[in-house]
Protein backbone atom coordinates (compact mmCIF):
# COMPACT_ATOMS: atom_id res chain seq x y z
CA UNK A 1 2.35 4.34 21.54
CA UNK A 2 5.91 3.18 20.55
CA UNK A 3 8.05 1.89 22.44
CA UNK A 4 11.09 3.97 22.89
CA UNK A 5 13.18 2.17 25.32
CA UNK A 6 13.61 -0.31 22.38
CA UNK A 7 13.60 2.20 19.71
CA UNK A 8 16.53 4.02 21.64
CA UNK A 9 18.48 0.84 21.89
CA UNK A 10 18.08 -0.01 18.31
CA UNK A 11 18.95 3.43 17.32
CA UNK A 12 22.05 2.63 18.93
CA UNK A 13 22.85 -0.38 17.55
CA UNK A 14 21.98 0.75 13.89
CA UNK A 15 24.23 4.27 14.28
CA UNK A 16 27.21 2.02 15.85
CA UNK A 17 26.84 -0.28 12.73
CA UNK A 18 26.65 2.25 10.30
CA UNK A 19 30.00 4.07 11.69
CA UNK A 20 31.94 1.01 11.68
CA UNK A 21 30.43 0.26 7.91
CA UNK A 22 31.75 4.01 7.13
CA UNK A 23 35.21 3.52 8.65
CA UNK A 24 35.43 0.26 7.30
CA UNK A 25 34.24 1.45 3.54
CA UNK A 26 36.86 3.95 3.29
CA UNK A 27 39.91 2.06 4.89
CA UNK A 28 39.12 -0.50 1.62
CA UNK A 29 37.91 2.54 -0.31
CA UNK A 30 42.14 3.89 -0.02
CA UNK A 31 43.53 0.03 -0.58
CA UNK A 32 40.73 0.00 -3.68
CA UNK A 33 42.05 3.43 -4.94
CA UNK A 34 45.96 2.42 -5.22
CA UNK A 35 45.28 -0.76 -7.26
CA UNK A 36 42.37 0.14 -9.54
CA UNK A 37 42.11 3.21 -12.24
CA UNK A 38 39.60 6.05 -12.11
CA UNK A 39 38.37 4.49 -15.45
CA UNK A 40 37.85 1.36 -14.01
CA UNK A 41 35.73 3.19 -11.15
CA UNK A 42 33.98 4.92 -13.60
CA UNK A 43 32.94 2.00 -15.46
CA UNK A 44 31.57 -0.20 -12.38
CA UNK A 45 29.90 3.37 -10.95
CA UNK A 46 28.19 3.85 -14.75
CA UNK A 47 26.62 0.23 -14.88
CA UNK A 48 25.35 0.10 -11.14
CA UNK A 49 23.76 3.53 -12.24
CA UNK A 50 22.27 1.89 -15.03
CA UNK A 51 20.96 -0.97 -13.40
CA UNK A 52 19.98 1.38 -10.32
CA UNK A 53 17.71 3.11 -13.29
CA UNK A 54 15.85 0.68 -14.13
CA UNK A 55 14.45 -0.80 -10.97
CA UNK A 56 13.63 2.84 -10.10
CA UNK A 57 11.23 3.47 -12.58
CA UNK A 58 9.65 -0.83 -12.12
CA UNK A 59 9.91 -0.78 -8.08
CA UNK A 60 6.39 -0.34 -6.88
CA UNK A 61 8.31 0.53 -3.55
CA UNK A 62 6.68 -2.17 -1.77
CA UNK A 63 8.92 -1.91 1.36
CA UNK A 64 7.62 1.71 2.25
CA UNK A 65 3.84 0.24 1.79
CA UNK A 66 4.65 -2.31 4.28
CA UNK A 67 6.35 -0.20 6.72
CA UNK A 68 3.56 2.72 6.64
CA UNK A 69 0.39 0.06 6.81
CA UNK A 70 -1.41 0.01 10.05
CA UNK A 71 -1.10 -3.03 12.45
CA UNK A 72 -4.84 -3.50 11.39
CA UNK A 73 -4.64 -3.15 7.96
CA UNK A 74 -2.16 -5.39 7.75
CA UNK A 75 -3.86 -8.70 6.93
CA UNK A 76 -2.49 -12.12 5.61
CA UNK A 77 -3.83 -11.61 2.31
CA UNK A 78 -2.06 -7.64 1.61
CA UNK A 79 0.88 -9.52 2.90
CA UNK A 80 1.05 -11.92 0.31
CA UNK A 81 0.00 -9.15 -1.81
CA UNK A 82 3.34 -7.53 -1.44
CA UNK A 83 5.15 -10.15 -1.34
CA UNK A 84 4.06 -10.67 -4.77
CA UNK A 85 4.27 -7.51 -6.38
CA UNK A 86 8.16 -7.68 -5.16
CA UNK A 87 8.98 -10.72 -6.78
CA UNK A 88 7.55 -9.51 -10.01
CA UNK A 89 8.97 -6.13 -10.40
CA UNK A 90 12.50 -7.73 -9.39
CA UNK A 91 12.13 -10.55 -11.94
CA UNK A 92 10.89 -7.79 -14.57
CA UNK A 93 14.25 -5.43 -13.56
CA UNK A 94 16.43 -8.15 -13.77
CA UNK A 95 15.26 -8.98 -17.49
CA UNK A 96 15.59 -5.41 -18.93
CA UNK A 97 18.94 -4.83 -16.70
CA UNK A 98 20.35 -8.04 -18.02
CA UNK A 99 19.14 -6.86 -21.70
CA UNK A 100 20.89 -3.88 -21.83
CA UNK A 101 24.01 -4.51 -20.31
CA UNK A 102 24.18 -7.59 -23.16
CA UNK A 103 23.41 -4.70 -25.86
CA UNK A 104 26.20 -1.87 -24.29
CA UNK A 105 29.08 -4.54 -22.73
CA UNK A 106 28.34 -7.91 -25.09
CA UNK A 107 31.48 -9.24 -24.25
CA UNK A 108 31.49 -8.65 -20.73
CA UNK A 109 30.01 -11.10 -17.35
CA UNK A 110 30.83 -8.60 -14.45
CA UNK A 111 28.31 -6.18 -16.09
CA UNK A 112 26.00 -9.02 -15.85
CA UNK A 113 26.81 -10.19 -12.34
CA UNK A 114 26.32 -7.07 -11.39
CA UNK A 115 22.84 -6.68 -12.29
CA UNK A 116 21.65 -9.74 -10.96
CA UNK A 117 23.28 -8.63 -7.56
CA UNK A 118 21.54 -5.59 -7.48
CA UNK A 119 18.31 -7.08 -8.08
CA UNK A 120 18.86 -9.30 -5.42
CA UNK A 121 19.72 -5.76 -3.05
CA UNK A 122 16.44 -4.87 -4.20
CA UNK A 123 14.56 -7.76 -3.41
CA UNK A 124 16.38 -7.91 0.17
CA UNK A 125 15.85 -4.54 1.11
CA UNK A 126 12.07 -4.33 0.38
CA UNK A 127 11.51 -8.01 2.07
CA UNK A 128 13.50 -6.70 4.95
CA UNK A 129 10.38 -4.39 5.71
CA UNK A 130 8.40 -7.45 6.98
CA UNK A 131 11.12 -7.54 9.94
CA UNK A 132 11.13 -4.39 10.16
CA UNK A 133 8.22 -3.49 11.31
CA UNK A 134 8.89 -4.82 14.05
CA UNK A 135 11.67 -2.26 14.94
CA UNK A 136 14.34 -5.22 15.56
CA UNK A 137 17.27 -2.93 14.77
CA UNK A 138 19.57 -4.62 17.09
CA UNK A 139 19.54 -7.51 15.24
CA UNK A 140 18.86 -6.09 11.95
CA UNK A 141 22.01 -3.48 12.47
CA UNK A 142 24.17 -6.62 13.57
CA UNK A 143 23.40 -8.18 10.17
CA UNK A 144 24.00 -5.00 7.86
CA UNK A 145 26.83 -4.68 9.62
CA UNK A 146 28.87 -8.01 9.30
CA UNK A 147 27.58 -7.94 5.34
CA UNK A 148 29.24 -4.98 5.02
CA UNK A 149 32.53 -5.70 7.16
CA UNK A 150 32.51 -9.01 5.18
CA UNK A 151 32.20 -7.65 1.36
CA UNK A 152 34.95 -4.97 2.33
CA UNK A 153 37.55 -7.61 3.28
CA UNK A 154 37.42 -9.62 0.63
CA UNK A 155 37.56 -6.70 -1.80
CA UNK A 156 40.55 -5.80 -0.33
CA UNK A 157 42.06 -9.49 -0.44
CA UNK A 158 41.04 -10.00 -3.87
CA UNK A 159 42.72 -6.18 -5.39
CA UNK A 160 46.03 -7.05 -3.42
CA UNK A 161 45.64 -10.54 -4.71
CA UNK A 162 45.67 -8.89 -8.35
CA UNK A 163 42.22 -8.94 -9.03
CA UNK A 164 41.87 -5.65 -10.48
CA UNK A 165 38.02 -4.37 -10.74
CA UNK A 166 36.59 -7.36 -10.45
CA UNK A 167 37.32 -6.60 -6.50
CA UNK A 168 34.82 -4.04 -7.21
CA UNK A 169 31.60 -6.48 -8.22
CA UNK A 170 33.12 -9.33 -6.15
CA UNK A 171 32.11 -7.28 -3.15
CA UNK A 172 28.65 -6.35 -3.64
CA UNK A 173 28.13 -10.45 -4.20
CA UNK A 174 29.30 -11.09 -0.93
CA UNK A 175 27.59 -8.45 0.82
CA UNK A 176 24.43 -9.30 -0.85
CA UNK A 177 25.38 -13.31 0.03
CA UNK A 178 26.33 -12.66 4.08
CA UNK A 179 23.33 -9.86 4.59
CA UNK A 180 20.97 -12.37 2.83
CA UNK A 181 21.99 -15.52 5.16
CA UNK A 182 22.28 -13.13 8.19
CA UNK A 183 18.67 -11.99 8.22
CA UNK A 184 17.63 -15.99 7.70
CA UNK A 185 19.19 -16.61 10.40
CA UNK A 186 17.54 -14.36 12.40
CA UNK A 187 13.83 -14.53 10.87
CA UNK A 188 13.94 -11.68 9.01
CA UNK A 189 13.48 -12.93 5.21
CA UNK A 190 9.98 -13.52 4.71
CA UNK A 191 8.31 -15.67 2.23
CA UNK A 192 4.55 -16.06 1.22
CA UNK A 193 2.36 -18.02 -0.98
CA UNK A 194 3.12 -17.34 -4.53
CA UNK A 195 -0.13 -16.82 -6.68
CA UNK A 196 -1.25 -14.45 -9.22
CA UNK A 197 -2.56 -11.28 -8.66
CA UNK A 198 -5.60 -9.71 -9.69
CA UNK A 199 -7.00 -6.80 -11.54
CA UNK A 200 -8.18 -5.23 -8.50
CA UNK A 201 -5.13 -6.17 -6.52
CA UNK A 202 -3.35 -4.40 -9.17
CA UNK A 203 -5.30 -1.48 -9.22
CA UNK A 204 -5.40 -1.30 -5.26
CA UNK A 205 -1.41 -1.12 -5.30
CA UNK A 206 -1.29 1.02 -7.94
CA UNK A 207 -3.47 3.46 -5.87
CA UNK A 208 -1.58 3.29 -3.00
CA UNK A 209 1.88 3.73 -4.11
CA UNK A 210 1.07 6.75 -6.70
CA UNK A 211 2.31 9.42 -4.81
CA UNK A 212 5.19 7.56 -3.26
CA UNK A 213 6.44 6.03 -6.11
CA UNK A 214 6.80 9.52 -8.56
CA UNK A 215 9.02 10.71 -5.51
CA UNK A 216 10.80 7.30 -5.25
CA UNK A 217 11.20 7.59 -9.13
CA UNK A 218 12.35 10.98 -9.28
CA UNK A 219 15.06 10.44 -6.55
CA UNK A 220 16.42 7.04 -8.21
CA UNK A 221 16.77 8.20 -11.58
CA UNK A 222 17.87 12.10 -10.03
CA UNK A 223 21.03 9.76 -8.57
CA UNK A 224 21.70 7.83 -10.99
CA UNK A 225 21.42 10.04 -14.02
CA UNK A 226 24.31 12.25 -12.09
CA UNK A 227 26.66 9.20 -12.36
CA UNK A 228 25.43 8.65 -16.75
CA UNK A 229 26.09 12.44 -16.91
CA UNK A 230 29.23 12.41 -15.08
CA UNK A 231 30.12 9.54 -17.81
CA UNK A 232 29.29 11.72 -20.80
CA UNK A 233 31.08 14.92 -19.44
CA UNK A 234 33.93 13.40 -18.32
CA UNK A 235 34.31 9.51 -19.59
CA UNK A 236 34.50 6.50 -17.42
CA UNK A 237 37.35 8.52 -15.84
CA UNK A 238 35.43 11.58 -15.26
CA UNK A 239 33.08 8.88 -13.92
CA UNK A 240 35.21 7.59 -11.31
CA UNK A 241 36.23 10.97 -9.70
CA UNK A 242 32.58 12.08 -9.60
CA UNK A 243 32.09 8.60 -8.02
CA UNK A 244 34.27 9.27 -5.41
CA UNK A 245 33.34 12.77 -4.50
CA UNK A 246 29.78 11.82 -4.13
CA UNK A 247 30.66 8.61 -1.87
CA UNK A 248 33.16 11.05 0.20
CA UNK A 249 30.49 13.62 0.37
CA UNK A 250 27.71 11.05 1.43
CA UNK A 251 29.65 9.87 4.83
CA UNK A 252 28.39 12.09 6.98
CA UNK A 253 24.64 11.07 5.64
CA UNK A 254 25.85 7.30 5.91
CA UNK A 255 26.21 7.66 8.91
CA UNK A 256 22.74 9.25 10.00
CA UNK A 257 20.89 7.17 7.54
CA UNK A 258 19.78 4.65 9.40
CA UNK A 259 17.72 6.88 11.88
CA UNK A 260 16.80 9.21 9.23
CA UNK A 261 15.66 7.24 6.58
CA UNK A 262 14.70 4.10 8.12
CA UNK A 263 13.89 4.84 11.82
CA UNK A 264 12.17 7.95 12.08
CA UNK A 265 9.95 6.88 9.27
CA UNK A 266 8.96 3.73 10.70
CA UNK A 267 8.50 5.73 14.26
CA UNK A 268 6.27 8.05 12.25
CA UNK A 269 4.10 5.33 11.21
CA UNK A 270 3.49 3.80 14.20
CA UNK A 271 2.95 7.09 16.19
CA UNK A 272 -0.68 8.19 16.06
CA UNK A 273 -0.37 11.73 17.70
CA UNK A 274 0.62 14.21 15.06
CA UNK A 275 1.59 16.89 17.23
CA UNK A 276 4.28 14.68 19.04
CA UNK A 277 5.62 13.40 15.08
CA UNK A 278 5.83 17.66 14.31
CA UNK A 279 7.31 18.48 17.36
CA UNK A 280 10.10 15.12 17.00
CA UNK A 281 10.62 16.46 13.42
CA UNK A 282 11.78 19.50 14.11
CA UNK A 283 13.73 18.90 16.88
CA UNK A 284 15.54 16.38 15.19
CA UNK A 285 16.02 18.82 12.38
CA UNK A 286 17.79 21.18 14.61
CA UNK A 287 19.63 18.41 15.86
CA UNK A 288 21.17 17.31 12.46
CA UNK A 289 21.67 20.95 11.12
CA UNK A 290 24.73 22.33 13.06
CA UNK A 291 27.24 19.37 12.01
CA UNK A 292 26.14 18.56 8.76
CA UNK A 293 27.02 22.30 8.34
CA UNK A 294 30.23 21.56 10.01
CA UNK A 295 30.78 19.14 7.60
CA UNK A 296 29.65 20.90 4.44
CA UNK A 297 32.88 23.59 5.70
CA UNK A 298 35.57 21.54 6.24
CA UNK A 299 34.90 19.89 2.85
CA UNK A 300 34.92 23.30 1.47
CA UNK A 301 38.27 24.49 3.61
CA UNK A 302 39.87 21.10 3.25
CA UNK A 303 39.12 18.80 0.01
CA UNK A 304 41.95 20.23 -1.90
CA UNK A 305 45.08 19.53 0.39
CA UNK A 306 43.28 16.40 2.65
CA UNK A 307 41.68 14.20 -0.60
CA UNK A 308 45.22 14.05 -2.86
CA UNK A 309 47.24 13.28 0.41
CA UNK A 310 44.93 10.15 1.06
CA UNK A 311 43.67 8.79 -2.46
CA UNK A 312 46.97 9.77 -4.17
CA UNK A 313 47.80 12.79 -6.92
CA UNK A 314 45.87 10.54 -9.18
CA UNK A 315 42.48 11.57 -7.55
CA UNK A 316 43.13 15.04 -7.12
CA UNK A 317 39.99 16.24 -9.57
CA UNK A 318 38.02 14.65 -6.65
CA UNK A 319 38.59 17.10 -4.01
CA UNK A 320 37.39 20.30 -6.47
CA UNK A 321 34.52 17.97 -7.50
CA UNK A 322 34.06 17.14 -3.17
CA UNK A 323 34.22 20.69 -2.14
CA UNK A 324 31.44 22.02 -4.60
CA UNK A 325 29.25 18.96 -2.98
CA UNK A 326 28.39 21.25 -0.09
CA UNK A 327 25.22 21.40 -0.23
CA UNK A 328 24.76 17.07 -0.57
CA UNK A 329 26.81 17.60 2.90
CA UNK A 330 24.28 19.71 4.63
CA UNK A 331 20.83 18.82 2.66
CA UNK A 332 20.51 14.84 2.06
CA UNK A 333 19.77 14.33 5.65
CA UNK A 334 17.78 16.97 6.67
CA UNK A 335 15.79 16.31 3.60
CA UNK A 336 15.25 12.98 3.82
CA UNK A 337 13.78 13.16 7.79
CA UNK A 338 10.80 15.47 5.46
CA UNK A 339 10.85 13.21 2.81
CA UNK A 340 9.51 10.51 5.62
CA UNK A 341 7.47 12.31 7.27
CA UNK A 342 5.41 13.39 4.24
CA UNK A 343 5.12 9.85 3.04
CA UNK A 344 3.58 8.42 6.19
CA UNK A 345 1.24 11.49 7.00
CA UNK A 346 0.21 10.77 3.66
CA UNK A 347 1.95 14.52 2.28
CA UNK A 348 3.46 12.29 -0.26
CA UNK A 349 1.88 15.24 -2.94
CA UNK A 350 4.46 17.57 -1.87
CA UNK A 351 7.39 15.70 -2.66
CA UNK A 352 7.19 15.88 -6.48
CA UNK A 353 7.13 19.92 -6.01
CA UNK A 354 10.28 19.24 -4.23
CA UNK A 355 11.87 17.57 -6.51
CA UNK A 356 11.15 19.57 -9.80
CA UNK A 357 13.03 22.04 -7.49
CA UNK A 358 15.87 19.74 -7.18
CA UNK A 359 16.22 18.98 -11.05
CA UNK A 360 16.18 23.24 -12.00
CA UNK A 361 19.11 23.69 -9.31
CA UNK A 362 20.99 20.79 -10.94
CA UNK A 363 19.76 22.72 -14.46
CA UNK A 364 20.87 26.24 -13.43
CA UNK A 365 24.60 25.44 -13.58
CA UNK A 366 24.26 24.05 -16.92
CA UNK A 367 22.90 27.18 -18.05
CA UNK A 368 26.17 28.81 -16.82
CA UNK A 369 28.07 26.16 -18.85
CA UNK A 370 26.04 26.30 -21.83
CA UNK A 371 27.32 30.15 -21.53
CA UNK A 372 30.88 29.82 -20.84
CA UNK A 373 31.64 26.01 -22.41
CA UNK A 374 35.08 26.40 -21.55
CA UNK A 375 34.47 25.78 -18.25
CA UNK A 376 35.14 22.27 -16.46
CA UNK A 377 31.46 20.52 -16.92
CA UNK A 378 32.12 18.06 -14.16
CA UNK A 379 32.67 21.13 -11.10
CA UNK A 380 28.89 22.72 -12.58
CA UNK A 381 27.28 19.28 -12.28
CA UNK A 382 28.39 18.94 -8.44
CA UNK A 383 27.12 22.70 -7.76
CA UNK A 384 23.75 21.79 -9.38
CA UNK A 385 23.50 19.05 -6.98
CA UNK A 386 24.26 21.27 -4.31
CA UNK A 387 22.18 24.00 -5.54
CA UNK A 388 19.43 20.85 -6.38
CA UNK A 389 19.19 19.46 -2.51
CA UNK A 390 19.24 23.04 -0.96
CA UNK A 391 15.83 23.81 -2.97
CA UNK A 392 14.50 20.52 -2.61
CA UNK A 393 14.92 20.91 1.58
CA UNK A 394 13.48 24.32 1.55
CA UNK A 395 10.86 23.65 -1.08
CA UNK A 396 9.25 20.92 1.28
CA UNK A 397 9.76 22.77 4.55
CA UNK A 398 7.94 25.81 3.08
CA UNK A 399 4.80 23.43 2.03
CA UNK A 400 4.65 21.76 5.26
CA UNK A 401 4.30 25.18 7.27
CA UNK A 402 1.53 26.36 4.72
CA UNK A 403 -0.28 23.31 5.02
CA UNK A 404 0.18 22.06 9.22
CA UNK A 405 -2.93 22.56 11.28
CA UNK A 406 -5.45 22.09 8.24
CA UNK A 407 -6.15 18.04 8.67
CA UNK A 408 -8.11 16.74 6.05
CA UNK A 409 -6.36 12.77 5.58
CA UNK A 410 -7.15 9.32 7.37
CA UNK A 411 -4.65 10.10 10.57
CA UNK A 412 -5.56 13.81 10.53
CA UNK A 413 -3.21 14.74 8.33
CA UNK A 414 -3.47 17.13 4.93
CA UNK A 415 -4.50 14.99 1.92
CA UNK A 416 -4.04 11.61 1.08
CA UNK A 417 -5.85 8.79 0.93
CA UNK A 418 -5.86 5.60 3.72
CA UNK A 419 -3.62 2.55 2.67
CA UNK A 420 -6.14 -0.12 0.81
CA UNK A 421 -6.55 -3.64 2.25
């Protein structure tokens, strides 16, 4: 049983935070759009996309092992474990990150400072999970929250200061720096016994996180690839106003992510009746549904007049780009409350099926282009997504209803295997 009284007041907590982090992100986002150039956008958006890359295909996705593992599975020794493989894989990213950035931008140290924040995110957000299982989103949304509050103002001090874009990679080092010292403070960095890991150990992980981390992989490189090809179609400036749509598109999923891709799943793994984890799934996809569709219209009725009145004429490509981003609107969420439930019912086999769906609607568009060239590459990438996500949702939901009611895993669920300890 879970406790929901708690649950309910962290989902509270965690929504609140992650409406102020919205507001706040896009009051800075208009400051941050006056003072520094799409190019200059572009540029930042292409390396973090790089960097994103590369942990995606290293990550092991430790933090989703730890959060699915069963109270009584979860001994000292697959603690330290995890612990482990984390601080590898981020020491491994940060390498290869650091490598290439010296190969494409030789001359350049906000590249570089850049990467190593990143790794850091990574190595946060996984650790995190220890805490987290403990469903201590009060204080864990009180944390996220100030990081983010914090990185934003200074970003904005430092561009009307003159800073230019190095407002841009300033900010993620403080929000890595106050989200970091915030979750010390409140016991929710963990740390265990550094040793090296064995064959077996190895193997055991590897086992585990197969399913999961294809998925993981797919998604990662999926988002960040949209960004590289964004940069090829368009240049760093094409870059930066793909950049933008995407982040403007993604609000409305900002602000549900922290129930939908952090909550629910940990409320999945720690409730042992599967008919009460359907039943909460679909109610909470009917739930999401009618105003992320809201949503998905007014970007469609409004991008054009509402995004050059607040960005400036300088950002206008963004609101064509935003408006063909309907279906990132309506599908990311309802998508990702699947995605979690899959992964800790141990349907994690379905997911790659629902992503080869998502990369052929991203493909389809191109097909068009390939067709008529002399149409604006940057508008068929953003349908593709749209196209990509609208699949991907109905490509899982499909499997699910073909496959509920014919238990054959460890918590009577189709497939899988039980978590190794």
């Amino acid at each position: 049983m879970v406790d929901t009284r708690g649950l309910k007041a962290g989902a509270t907590v965690m929504v609140t935070g992650q409406v102020i982090q919205a507001v706040v992100a896009f009051a800075a986002n208009l400051v941050l759009v006056r003072h520094i150039a799409p190019a200059e956008f572009g540029r930042f958006a292409v390396v973090y996309a790089g960097a994103s890359l590369v942990l995606s295909i290293v990550s092991l996705r430790v933090g989703t092992l730890i959060i699915r593992t069963p109270a009584k599975a979860f001994t000292q020794a697959l603690q330290e474990r995890y612990f482990n493989v984390l601080a590898i894989e981020t020491g491994l990213a940060l390498v290869l990150g650091l490598a290439w950035v010296a190969y494409a931008w030789p001359t350049e140290s906000w590249p570089m400072l850049l990467v190593a924040v990143i790794c850091c995110q990574h190595w946060i957000g996984h650790n995190r999970a220890f805490y987290e299982r403990e469903m201590r989103y009060v204080k864990i949304g009180v944390v996220e929250t100030s990081g983010v509050i914090a990185a934003h103002l200074v970003s904005v001090v430092l561009v009307l200061k003159g800073s230019g874009a190095a407002a841009l990679y300033l900010r993620e080092l403080m929000a890595v720096v106050v989200t970091f010292c915030g979750l010390w403070a409140v016991g929710g960095m963990t740390l265990r016994r550094f040793r090296r890991l064995g064959r077996e150990e190895w193997r055991a992980v590897l086992s585990e996180v197969r399913g999961v981390w294809l998925d993981s992989a797919l998604e990662s490189a999926y988002q960040r690839v949209l960004i590289l090809a964004a940069g090829v179609l368009g240049g760093d400036r094409g870059a930066g106003f793909f950049f933008q749509a995407q982040r403007l598109a993604m609000l409305p999923n900002q602000i549900t992510a922290p129930v939908v891709a952090r909550m629910v799943p940990t409320w999945f793994g720690q409730e042992d009746r599967a008919v009460v984890r359907i039943r909460v799934r679909n109610r909470l996809l009917k739930i999401l549904a009618g105003p992320l569709a809201l949503g998905a219209v007014a970007a469609v009725l409004f991008a054009d007049p509402v995004v050059p009145w607040i960005f400036g004429d300088t950002w206008r490509p963004t609101a064509g780009l935003l408006a063909m981003l309907w279906g990132l609107i309506l599908f990311s969420s309802l998508f990702e409350v699947l995605k979690g439930y899959c992964i800790v019912t141990f349907r994690a086999r379905i997911l790659p099926l629902a992503r080869a769906a998502q990369y052929l609607g991203l493909a389809l568009p191109f097909a068009v282009l390939f067709l008529f060239p002399d149409r604006p590459g940057l508008t068929w990438l953003a349908i593709g997504v749209s196209v990509g996500f609208a699949l991907a949702f109905f490509a899982v939901l499909a499997q699910l209803r073909r496959t509920e009611g014919r238990p054959r895993g460890p918590r009577g669920e189709t497939g899988g295997v039980p978590p190794v300890t």
